[in-house]
C-alpha atoms as a PDB file:
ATOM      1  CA  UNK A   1    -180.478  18.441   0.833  1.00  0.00           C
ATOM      2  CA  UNK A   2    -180.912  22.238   2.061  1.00  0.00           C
ATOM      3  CA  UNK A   3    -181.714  22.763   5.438  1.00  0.00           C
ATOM      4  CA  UNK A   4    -185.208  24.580   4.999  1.00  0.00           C
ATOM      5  CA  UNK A   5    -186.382  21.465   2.640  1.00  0.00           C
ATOM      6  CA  UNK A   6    -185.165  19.062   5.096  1.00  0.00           C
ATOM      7  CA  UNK A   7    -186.516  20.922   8.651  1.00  0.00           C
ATOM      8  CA  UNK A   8    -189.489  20.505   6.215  1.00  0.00           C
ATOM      9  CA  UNK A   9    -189.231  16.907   5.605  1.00  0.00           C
ATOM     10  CA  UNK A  10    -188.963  16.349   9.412  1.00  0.00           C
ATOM     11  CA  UNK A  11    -191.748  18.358  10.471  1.00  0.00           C
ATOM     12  CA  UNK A  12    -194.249  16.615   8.259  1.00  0.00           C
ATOM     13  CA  UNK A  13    -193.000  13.496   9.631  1.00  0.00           C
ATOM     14  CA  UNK A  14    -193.442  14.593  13.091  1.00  0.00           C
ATOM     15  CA  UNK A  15    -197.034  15.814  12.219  1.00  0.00           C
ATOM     16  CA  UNK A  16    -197.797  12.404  10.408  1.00  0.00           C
ATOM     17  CA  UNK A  17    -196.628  10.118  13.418  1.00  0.00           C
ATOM     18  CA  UNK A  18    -198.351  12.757  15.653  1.00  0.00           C
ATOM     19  CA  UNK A  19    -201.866  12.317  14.390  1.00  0.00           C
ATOM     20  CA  UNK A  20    -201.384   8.358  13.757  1.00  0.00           C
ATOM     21  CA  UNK A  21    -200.553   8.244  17.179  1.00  0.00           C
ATOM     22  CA  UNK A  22    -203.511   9.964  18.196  1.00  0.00           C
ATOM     23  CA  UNK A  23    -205.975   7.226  16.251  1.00  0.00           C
ATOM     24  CA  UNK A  24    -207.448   4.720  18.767  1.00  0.00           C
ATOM     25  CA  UNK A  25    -206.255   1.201  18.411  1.00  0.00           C
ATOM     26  CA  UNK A  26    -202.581   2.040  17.359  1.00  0.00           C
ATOM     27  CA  UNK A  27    -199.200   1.642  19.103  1.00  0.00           C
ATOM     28  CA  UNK A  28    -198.626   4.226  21.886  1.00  0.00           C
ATOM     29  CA  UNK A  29    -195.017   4.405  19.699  1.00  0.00           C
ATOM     30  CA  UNK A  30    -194.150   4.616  16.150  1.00  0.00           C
ATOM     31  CA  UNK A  31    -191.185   2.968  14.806  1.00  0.00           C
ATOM     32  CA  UNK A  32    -188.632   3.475  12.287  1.00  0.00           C
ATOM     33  CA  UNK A  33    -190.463   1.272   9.351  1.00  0.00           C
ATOM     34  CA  UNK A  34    -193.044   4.388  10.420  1.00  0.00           C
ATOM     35  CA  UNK A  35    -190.866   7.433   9.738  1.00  0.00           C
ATOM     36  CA  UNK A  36    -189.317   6.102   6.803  1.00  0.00           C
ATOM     37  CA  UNK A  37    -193.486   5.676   5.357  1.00  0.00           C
ATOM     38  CA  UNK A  38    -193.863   9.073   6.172  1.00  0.00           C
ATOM     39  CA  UNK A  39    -191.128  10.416   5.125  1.00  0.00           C
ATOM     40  CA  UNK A  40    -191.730   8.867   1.313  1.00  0.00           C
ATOM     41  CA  UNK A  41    -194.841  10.039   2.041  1.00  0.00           C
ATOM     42  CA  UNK A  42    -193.723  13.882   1.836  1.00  0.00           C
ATOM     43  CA  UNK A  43    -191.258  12.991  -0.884  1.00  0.00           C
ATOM     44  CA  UNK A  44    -194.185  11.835  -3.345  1.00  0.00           C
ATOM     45  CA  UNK A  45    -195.754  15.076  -2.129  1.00  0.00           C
ATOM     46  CA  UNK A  46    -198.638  13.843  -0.711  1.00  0.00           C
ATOM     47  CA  UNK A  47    -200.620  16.876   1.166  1.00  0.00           C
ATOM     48  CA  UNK A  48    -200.940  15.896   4.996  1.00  0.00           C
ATOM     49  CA  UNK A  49    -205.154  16.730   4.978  1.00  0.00           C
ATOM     50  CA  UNK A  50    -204.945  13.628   2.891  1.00  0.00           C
ATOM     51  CA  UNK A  51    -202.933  12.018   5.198  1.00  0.00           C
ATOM     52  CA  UNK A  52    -205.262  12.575   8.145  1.00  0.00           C
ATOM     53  CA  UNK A  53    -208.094  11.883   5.822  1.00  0.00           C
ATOM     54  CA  UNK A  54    -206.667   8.537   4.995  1.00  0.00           C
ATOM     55  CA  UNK A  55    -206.134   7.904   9.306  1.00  0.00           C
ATOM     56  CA  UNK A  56    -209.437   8.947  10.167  1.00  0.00           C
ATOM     57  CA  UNK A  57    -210.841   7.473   7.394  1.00  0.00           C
ATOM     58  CA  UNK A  58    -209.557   4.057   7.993  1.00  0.00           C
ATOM     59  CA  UNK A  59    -210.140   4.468  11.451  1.00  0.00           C
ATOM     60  CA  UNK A  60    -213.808   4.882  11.166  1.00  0.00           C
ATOM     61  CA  UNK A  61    -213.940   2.338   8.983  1.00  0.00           C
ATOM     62  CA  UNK A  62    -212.510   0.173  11.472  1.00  0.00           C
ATOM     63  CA  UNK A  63    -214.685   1.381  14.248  1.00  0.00           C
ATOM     64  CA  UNK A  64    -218.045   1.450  12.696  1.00  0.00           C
ATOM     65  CA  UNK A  65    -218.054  -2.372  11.692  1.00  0.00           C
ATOM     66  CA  UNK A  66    -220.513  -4.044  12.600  1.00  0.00           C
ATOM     67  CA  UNK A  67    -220.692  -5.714  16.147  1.00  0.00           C
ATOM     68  CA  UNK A  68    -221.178  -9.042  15.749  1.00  0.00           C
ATOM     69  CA  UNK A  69    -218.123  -9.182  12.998  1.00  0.00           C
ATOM     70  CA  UNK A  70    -215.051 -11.076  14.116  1.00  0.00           C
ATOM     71  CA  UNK A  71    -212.355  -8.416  16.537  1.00  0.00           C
ATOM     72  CA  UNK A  72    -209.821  -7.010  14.616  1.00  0.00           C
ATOM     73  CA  UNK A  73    -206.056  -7.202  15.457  1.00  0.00           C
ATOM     74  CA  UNK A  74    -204.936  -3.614  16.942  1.00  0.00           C
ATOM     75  CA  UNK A  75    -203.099  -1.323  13.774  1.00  0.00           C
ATOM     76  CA  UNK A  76    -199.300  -2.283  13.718  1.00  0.00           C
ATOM     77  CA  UNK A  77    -197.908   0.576  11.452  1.00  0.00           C
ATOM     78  CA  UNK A  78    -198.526   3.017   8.740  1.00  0.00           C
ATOM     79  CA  UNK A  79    -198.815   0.525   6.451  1.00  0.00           C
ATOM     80  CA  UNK A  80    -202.242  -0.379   7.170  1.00  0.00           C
ATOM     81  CA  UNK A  81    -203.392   3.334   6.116  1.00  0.00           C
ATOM     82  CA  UNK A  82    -201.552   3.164   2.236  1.00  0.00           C
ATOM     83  CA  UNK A  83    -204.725   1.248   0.538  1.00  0.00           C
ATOM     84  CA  UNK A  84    -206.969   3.918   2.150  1.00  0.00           C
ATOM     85  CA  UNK A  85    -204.099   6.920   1.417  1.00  0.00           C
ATOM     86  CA  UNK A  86    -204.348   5.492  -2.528  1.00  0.00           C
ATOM     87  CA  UNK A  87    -207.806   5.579  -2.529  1.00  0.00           C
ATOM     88  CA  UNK A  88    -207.852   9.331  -1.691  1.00  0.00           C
ATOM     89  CA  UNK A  89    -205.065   9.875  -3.781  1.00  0.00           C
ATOM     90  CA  UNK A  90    -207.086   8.080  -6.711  1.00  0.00           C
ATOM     91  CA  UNK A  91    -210.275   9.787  -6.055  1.00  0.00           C
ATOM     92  CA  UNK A  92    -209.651  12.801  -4.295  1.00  0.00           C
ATOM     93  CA  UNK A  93    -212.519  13.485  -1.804  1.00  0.00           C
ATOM     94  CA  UNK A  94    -214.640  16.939  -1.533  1.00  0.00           C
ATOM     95  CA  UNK A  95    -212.932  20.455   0.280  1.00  0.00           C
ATOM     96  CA  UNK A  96    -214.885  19.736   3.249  1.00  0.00           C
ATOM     97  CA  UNK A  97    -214.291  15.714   3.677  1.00  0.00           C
ATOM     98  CA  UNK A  98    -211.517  16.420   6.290  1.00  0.00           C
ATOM     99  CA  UNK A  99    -214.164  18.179   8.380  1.00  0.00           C
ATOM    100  CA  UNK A 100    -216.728  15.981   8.186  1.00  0.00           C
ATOM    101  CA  UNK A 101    -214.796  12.960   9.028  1.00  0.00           C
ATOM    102  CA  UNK A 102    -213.458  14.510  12.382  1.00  0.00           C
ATOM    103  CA  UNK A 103    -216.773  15.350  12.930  1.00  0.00           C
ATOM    104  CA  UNK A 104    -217.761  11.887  12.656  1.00  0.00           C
ATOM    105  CA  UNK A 105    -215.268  10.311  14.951  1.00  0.00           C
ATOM    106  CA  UNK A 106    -215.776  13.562  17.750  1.00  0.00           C
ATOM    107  CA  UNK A 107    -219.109  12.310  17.602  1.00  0.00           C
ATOM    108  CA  UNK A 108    -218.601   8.205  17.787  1.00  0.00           C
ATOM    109  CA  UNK A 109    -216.011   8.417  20.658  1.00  0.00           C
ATOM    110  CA  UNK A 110    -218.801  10.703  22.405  1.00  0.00           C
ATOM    111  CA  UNK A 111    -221.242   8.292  22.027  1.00  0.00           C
ATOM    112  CA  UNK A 112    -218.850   5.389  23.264  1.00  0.00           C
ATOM    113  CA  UNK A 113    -218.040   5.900  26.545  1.00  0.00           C
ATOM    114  CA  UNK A 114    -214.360   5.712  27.709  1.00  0.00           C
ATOM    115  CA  UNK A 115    -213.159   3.288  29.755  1.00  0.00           C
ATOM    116  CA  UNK A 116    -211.301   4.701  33.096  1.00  0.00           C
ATOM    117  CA  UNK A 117    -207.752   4.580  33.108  1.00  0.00           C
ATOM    118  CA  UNK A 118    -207.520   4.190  29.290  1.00  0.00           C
ATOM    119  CA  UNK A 119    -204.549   6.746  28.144  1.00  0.00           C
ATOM    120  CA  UNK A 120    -205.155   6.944  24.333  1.00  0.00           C
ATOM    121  CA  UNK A 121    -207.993   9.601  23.115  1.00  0.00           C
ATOM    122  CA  UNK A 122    -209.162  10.192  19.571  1.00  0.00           C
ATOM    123  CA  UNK A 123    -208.259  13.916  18.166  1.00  0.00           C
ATOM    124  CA  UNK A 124    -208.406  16.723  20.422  1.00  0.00           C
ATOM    125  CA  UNK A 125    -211.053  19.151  19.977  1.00  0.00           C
ATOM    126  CA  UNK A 126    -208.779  21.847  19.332  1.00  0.00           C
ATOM    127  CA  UNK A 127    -208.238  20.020  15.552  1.00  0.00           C
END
């Protein structure tokens, strides 16, 4: 592989694990199962909007359930973002989706106040 494709390859990875880091209720690492999703993820050529649409939209799915439904275990991996990533992929959303779903999460983890001492914050508003 050429150098510029694979500095490439590596910085969407790094971008990837950067904003599934940044998701509440996932690992404070990612691991190598992790880079190797994301990585096949920029090999199949999938844009990285859709990548964060896929995270946040999964992630609000997650956190607007209902609150008498039964806890859900914390997200593990990448993995639990592919059905949501498909369904994008399947049915691509509009231009402005990615906007309106940060909105929507800047706006639920306003309205939820943070516990003190917790480390792990939703996007930063600079997004």
């Amino acid at each position: 592989m050429n150098a510029p494709a694979d500095h490439e390859a590596t910085a969407y990875v790094a971008d990837v694990l950067l904003l599934y880091l940044q998701l509440p209720e996932t690992p404070l690492r990612a691991g190598v199962p992790d880079q190797g999703r994301a990585r096949r993820w920029h090999d199949l050529g999938v844009p990285l909007h859709v990548v964060e649409s896929a995270f946040l939209l999964g992630s609000l799915r997650r956190l607007l359930r209902p609150s008498d439904a039964a806890p859900l275990s914390p997200i593990r991996s990448l993995a639990y973002f592919q059905p949501v990533l498909d369904e994008l992929i399947a049915n691509p959303p509009p231009d402005n989706y990615l906007d309106y779903l940060r909105l929507k999460l800047r706006r639920l983890a306003a309205a939820k106040a943070v516990p003190a001492g917790v480390q792990k914050t939703t996007f930063p508003d600079d997004r």
